[in-house]
Protein backbone atom coordinates (compact mmCIF):
# COMPACT_ATOMS: atom_id res chain seq x y z
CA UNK A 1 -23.51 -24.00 5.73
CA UNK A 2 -22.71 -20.06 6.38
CA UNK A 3 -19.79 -21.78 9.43
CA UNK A 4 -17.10 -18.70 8.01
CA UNK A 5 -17.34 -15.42 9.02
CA UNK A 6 -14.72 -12.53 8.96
CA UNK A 7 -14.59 -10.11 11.93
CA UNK A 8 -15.52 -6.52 12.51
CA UNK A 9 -13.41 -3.52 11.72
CA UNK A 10 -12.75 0.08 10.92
CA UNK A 11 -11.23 1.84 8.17
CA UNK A 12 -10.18 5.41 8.73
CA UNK A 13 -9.45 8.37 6.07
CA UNK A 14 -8.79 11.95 5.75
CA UNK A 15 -9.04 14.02 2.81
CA UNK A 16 -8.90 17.72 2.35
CA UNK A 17 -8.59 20.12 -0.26
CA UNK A 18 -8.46 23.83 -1.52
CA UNK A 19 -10.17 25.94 -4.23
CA UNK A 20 -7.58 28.48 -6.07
CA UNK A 21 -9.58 29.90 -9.43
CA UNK A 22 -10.11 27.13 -11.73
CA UNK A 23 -7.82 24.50 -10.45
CA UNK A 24 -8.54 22.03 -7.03
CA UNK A 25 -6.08 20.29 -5.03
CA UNK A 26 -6.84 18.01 -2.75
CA UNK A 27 -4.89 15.24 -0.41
CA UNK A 28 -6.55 11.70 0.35
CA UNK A 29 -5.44 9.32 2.87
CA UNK A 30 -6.86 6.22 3.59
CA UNK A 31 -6.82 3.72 6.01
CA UNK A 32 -4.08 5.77 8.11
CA UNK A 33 -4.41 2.67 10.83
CA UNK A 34 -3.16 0.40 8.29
CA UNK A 35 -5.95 -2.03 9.20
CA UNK A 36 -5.83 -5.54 7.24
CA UNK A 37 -9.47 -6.18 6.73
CA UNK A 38 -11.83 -8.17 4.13
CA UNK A 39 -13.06 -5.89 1.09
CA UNK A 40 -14.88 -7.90 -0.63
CA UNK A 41 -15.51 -11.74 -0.94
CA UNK A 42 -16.77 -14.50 -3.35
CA UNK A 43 -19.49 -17.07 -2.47
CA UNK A 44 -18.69 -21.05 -3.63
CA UNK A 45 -21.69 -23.77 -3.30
CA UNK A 46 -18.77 -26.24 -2.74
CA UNK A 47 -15.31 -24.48 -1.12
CA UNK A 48 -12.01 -26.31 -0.41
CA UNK A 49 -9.41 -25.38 1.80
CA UNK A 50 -7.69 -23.80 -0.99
CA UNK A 51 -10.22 -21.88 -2.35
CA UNK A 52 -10.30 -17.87 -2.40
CA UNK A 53 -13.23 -16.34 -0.83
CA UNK A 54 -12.27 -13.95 0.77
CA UNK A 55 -10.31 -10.58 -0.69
CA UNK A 56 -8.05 -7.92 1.13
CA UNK A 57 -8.76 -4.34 1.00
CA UNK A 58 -6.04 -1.86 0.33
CA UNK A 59 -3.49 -1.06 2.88
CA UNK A 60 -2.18 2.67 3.66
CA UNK A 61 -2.33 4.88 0.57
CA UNK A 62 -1.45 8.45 0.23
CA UNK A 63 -3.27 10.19 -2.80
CA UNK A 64 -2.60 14.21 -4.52
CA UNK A 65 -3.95 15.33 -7.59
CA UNK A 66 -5.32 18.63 -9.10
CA UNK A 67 -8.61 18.86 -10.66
CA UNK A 68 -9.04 21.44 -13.48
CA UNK A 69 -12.12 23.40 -14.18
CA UNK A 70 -12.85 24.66 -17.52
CA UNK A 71 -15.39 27.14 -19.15
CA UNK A 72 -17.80 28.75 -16.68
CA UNK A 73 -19.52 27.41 -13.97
């Protein structure tokens, strides 16, 4: 009878990241406002009380890497 709803929100990130020859590092953080918020949910003809509809999307995360470039571009 569409009588749930979840409410409004924002996510915020930052990423950044550097060239040096054939390797790329980079930095990715996301949701810095740790923010709990709905990121995705599942639709039920018939839902109980204890059913799961609705599913959380990740909380703070800090992500580094290096990407490597072979060959020639």
């Amino acid at each position: 009878a569409n009588t749930t709803e979840a409410p409004g929100y924002a996510v915020w990130g930052l990423s950044a990241g550097v060239d040096a020859g054939n390797a790329r590092f980079f930095v990715d953080a996301r949701n810095l406002t740790d923010e709990n918020y709905v990121a995705t949910f599942s639709t039920a003809t018939l839902a109980t009380p204890a059913s799961a509809l609705y599913y959380p999307g990740e909380t703070r995360a800090l992500y580094a890497g290096v990407t490597l470039r072979f060959g020639t571009r």
